[in-house]
Protein backbone atom coordinates (compact mmCIF):
# COMPACT_ATOMS: atom_id res chain seq x y z
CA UNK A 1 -49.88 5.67 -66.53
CA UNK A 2 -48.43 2.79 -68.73
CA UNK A 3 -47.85 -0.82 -67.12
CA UNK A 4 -45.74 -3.34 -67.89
CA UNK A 5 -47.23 -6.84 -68.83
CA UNK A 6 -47.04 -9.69 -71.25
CA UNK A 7 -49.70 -11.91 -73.25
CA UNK A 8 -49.98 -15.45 -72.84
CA UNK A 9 -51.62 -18.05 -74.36
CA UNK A 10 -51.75 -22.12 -74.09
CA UNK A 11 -49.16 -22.28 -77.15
CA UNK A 12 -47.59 -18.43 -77.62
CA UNK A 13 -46.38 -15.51 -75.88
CA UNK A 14 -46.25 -12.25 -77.39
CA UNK A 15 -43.70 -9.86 -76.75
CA UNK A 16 -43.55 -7.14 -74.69
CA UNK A 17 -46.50 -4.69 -75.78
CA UNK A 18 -47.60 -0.73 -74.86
CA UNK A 19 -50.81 -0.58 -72.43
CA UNK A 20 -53.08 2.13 -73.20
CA UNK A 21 -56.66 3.04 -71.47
CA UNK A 22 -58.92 4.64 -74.20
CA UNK A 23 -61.67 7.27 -73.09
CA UNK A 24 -65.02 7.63 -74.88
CA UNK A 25 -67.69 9.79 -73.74
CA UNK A 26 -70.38 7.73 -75.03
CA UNK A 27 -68.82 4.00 -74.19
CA UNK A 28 -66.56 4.77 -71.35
CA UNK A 29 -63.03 3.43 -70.95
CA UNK A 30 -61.63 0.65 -73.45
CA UNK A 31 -58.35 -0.90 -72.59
CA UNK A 32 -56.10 -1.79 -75.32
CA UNK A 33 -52.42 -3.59 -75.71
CA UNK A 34 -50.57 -2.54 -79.11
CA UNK A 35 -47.14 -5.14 -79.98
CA UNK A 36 -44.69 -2.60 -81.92
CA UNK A 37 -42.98 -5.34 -83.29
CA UNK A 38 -45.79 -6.52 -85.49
CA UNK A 39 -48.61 -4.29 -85.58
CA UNK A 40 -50.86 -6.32 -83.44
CA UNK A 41 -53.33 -5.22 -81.28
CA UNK A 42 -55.54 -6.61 -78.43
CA UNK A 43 -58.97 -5.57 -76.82
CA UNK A 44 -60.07 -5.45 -72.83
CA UNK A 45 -62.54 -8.72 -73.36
CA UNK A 46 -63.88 -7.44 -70.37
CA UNK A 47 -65.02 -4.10 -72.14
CA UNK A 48 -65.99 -5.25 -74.96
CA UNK A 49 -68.58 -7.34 -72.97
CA UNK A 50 -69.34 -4.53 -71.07
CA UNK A 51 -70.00 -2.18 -74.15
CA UNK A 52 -71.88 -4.92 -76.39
CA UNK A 53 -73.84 -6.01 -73.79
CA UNK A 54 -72.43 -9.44 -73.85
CA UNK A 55 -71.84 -12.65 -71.30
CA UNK A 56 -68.16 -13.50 -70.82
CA UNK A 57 -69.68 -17.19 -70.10
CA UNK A 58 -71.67 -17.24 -73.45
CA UNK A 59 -68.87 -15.47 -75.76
CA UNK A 60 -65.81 -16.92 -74.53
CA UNK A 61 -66.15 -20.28 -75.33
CA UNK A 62 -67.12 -19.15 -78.77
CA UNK A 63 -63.96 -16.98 -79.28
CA UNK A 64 -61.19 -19.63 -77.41
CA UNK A 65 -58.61 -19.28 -79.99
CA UNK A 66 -58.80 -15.11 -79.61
CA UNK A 67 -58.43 -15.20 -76.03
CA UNK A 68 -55.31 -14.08 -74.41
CA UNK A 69 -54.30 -13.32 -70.78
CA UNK A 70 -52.87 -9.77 -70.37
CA UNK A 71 -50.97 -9.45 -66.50
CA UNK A 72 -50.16 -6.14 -65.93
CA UNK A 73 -47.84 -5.10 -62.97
CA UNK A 74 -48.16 -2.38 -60.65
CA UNK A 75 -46.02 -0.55 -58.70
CA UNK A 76 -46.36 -2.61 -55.58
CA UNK A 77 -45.25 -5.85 -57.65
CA UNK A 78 -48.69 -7.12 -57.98
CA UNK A 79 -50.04 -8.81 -60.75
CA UNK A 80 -53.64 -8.44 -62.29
CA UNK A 81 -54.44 -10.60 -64.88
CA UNK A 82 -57.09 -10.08 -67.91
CA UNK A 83 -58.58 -11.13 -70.92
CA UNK A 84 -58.15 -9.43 -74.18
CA UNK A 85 -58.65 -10.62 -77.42
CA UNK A 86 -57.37 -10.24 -80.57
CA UNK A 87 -58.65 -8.77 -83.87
CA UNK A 88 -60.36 -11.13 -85.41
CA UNK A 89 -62.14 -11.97 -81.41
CA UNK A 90 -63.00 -8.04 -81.28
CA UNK A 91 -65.05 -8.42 -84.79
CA UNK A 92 -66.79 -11.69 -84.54
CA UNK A 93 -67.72 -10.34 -81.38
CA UNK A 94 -69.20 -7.70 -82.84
CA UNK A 95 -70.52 -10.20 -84.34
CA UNK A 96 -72.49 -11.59 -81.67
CA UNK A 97 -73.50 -8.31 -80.33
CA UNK A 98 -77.39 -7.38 -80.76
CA UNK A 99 -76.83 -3.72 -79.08
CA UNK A 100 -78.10 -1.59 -81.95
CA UNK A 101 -75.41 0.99 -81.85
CA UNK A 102 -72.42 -1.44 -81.37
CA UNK A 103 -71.67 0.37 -85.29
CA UNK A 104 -70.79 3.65 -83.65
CA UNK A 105 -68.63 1.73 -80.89
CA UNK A 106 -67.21 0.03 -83.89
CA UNK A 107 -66.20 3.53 -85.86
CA UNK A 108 -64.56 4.82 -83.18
CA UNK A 109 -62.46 2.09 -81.77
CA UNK A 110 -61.30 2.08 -85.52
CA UNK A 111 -60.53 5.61 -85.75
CA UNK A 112 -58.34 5.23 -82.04
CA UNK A 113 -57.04 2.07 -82.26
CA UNK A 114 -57.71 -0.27 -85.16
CA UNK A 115 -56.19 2.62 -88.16
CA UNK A 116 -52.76 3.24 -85.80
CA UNK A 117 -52.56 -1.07 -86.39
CA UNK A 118 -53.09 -1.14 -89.71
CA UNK A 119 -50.51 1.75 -90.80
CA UNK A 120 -48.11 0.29 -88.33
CA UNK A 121 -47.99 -2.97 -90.15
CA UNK A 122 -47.88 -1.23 -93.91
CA UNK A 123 -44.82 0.68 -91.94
CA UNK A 124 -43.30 -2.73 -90.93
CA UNK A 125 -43.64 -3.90 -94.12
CA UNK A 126 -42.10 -1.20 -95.81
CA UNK A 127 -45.12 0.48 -97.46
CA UNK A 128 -45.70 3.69 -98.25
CA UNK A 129 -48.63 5.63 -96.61
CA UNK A 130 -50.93 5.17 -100.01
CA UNK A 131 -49.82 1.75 -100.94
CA UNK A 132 -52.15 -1.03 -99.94
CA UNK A 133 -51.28 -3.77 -97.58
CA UNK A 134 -52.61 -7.57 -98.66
CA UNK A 135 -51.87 -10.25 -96.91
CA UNK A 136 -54.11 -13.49 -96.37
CA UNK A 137 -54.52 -12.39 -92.25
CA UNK A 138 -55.22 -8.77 -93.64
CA UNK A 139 -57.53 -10.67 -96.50
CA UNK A 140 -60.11 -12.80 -93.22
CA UNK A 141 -59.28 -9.78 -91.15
CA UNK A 142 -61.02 -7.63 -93.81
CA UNK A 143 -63.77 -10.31 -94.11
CA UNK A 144 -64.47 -10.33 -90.57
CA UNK A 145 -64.72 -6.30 -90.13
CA UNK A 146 -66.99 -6.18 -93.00
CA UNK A 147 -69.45 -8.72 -91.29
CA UNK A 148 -69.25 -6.99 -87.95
CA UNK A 149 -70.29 -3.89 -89.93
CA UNK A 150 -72.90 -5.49 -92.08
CA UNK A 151 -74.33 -7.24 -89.02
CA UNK A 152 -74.52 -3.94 -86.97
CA UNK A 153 -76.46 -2.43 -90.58
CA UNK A 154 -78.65 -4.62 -90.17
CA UNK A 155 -79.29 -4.07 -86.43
CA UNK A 156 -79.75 -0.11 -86.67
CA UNK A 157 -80.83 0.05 -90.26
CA UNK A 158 -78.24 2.71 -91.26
CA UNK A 159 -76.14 2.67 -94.78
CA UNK A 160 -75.46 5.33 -96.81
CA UNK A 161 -77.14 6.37 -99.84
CA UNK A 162 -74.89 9.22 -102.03
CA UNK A 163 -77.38 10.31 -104.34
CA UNK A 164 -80.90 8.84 -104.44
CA UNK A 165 -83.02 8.26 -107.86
CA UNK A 166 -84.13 11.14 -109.37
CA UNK A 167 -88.01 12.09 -109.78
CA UNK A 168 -87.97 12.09 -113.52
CA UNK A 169 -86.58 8.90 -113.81
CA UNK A 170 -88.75 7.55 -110.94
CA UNK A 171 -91.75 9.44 -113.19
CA UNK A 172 -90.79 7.33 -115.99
CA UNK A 173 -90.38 3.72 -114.44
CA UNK A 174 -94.01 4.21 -112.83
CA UNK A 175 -95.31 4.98 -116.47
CA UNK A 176 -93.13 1.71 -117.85
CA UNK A 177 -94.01 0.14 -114.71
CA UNK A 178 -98.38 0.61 -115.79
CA UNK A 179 -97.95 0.38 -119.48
CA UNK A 180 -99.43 -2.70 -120.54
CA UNK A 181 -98.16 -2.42 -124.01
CA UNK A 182 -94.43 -1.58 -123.42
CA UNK A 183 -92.80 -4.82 -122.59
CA UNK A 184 -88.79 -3.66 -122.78
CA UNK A 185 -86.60 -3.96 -119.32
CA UNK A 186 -86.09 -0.80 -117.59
CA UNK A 187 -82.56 -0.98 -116.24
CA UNK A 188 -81.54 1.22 -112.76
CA UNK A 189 -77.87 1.74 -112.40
CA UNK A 190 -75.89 2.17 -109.12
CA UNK A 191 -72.50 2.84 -108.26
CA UNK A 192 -70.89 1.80 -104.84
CA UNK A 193 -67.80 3.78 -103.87
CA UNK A 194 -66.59 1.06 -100.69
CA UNK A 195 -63.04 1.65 -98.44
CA UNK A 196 -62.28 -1.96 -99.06
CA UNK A 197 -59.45 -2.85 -101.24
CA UNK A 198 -60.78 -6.38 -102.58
CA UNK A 199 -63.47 -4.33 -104.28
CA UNK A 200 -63.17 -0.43 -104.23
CA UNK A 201 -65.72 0.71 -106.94
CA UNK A 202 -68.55 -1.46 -107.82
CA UNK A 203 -71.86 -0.99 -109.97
CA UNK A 204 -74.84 -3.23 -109.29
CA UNK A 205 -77.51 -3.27 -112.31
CA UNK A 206 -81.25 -3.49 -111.60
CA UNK A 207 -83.36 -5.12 -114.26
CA UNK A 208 -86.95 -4.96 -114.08
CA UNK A 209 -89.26 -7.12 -116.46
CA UNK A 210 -93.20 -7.39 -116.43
CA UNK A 211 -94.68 -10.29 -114.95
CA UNK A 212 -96.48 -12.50 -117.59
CA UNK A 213 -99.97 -13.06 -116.03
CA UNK A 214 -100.14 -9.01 -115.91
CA UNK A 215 -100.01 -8.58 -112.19
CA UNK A 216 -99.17 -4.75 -110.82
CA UNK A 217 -98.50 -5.40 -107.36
CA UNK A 218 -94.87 -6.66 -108.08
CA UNK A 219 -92.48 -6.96 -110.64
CA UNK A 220 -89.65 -9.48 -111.36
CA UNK A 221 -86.06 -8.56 -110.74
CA UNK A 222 -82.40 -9.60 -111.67
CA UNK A 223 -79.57 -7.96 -109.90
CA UNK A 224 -75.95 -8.01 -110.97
CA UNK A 225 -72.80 -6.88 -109.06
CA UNK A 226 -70.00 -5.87 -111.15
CA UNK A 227 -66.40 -4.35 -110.06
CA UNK A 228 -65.43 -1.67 -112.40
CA UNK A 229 -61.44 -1.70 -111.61
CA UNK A 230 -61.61 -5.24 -113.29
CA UNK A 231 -63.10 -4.46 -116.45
CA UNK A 232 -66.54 -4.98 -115.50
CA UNK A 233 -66.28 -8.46 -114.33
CA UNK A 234 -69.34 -9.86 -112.51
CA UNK A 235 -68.95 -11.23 -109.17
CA UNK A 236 -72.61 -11.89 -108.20
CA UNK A 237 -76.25 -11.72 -109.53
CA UNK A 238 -79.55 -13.16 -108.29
CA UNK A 239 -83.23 -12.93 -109.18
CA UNK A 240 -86.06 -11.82 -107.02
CA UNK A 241 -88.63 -9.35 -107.37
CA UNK A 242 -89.51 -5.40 -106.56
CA UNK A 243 -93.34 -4.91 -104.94
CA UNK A 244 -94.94 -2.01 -106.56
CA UNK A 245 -94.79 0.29 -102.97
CA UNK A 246 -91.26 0.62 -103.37
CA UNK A 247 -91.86 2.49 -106.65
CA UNK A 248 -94.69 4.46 -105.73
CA UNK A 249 -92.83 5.58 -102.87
CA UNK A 250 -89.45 6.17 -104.24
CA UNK A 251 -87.78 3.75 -101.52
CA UNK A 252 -86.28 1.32 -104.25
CA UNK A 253 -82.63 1.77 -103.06
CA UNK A 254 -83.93 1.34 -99.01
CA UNK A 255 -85.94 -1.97 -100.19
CA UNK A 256 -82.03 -3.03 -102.19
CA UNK A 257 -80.22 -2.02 -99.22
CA UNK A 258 -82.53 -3.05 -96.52
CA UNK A 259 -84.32 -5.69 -97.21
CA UNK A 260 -82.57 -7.79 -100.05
CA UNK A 261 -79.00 -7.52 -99.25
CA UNK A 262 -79.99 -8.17 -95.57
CA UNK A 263 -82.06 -11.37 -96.14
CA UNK A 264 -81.08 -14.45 -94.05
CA UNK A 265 -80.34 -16.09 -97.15
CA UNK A 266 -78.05 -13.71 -99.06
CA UNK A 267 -76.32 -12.59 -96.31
CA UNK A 268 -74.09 -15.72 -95.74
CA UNK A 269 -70.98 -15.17 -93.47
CA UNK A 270 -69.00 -16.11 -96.41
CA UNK A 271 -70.38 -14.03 -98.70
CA UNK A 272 -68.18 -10.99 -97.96
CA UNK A 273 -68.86 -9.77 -101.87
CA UNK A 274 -72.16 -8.89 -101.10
CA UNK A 275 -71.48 -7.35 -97.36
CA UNK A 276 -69.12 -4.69 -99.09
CA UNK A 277 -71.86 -2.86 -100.36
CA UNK A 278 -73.04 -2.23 -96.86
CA UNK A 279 -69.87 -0.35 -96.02
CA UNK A 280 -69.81 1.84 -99.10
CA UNK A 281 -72.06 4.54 -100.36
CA UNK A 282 -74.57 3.93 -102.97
CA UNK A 283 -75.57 6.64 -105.48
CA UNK A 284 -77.57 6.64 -108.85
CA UNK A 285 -75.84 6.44 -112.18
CA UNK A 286 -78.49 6.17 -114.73
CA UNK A 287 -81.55 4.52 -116.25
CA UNK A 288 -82.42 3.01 -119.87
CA UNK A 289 -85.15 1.03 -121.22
CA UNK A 290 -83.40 -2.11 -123.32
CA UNK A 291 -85.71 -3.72 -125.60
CA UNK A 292 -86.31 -7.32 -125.40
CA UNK A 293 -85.39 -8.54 -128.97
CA UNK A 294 -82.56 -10.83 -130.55
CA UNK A 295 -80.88 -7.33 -132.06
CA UNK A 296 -80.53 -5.92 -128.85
CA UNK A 297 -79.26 -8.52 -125.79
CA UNK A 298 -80.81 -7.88 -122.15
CA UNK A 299 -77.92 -8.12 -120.40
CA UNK A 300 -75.72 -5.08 -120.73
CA UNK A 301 -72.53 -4.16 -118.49
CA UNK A 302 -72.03 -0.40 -119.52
């Protein structure tokens, strides 16, 4: 049965909104507050706590300016009042979350809640169904989801991997890879296919060059990020290096995936280029050995 209440904050009220009590098998119930007027929508905090395995006295204070104060009215005129938070509280406290399946909890609330929000304010704004909404709150709310999501990766160590490296090319880096005479770069290409708009289609490029002193056990790496629907243009590269296990056991992309892209120190909260890749799905394009010589320039974007 749907209540009336309003939302109140120290400096705002919200207009009058629709109360709705969502039902998941696995999570329980989820209480949610929708505004019609502008496409906003608000989270139980008490729930969410509940779900994520979080203390109201430990998250609160870190989520302040998300906080709102729901008071729904029952029939016999009396007033309950509770927290909710907004959308940018619900993500960073996915954030905060360590429950290792907070991902799947994340999914779904998206699928019945979140997706209604976010085609009810490209309706408001007089967008079609296919047409893309950006605005700078849709731009940090973006940012935020893709954190939550990245964060929760990292937690259950799930991403999604479209087509894996074939055998016959992994056949040929191992020969490269124990060659001592054939000092070219052997290239790995990838392509990303990602739902978010700032960067839909992206290839990363994997080169791999000999260490000097000879060494087998691990090779040096340089990896560059590249969105395709803009011509190519690189948005971020860094060097590191590839240990030789990851080749002789065909887990190149899992090492990428799970153990680069998730380091401490690449995964910045404001590095939402990067996090992308961890809500997309990753699949082989191609390989080519590029010979190191003046002629022919390491570096290519094709």
């Amino acid at each position: 049965m749907k209540q009336k209440e309003s939302m109140k904050q120290t400096k705002q009220t919200t207009p009058v909104n629709l109360f709705n009590s969502l039902q998941s098998k696995e999570f329980g119930k989820v209480r949610v507050v929708s505004n019609e007027k502008t496409g906003e929508g608000y989270v139980s905090a008490d729930d969410l706590c509940r779900i994520l395995e979080l203390s109201e006295k430990d998250v609160f204070p870190k989520i302040s300016s998300h906080l709102y104060t729901v008071i729904l009215e029952d029939t016999g005129d009396k007033q309950q009042k509770m927290p909710f938070v907004d959308e940018s509280g619900l993500y960073m406290m996915f954030l905060l979350s360590k429950r290792e399946d907070a991902i799947r909890f994340q999914d779904w609330l998206n699928e019945e809640f979140l997706q209604a929000l976010y085609e009810q304010r490209k309706a408001l704004a007089g967008l079609k169904k296919d047409d893309r909404l950006v605005a700078e709150s849709n731009l940090q709310l973006q940012a935020l989801r893709y954190m939550a999501t990245a964060k929760n990766v990292e937690r259950s160590g799930h991403f999604r991997v479209g087509k894996d490296i074939p055998d016959l090319t992994m056949s040929h880096l191992r020969g490269w890879w124990y060659n001592p005479n054939d000092n070219s770069t052997f290239m790995l290409q990838f392509n990303c296919k990602t739902d978010c708009y700032i960067y839909e289609n992206i290839r990363m490029n994997v080169y791999l060059t000999k260490q000097e002193d000879g060494n087998t056990e691990a090779c040096d790496m340089r990896i560059r990020f590249l969105d395709l629907d803009d011509g190519s243009f690189e948005y971020l590269s860094y060097d590191t290096w590839l240990p030789s296990d990851a080749v002789s056991d065909n887990t190149i992309l899992d090492y990428l995936l799970e153990e680069l892209t998730l380091d401490v120190n690449i995964l910045d909260p404001e590095n939402v280029d990067l996090v992308v890749l961890l809500n997309g799905t990753m699949s082989f394009h191609r390989s080519r050995r590029l010979e190191n010589s003046n002629d022919h320039p390491l570096i290519e974007f094709v």
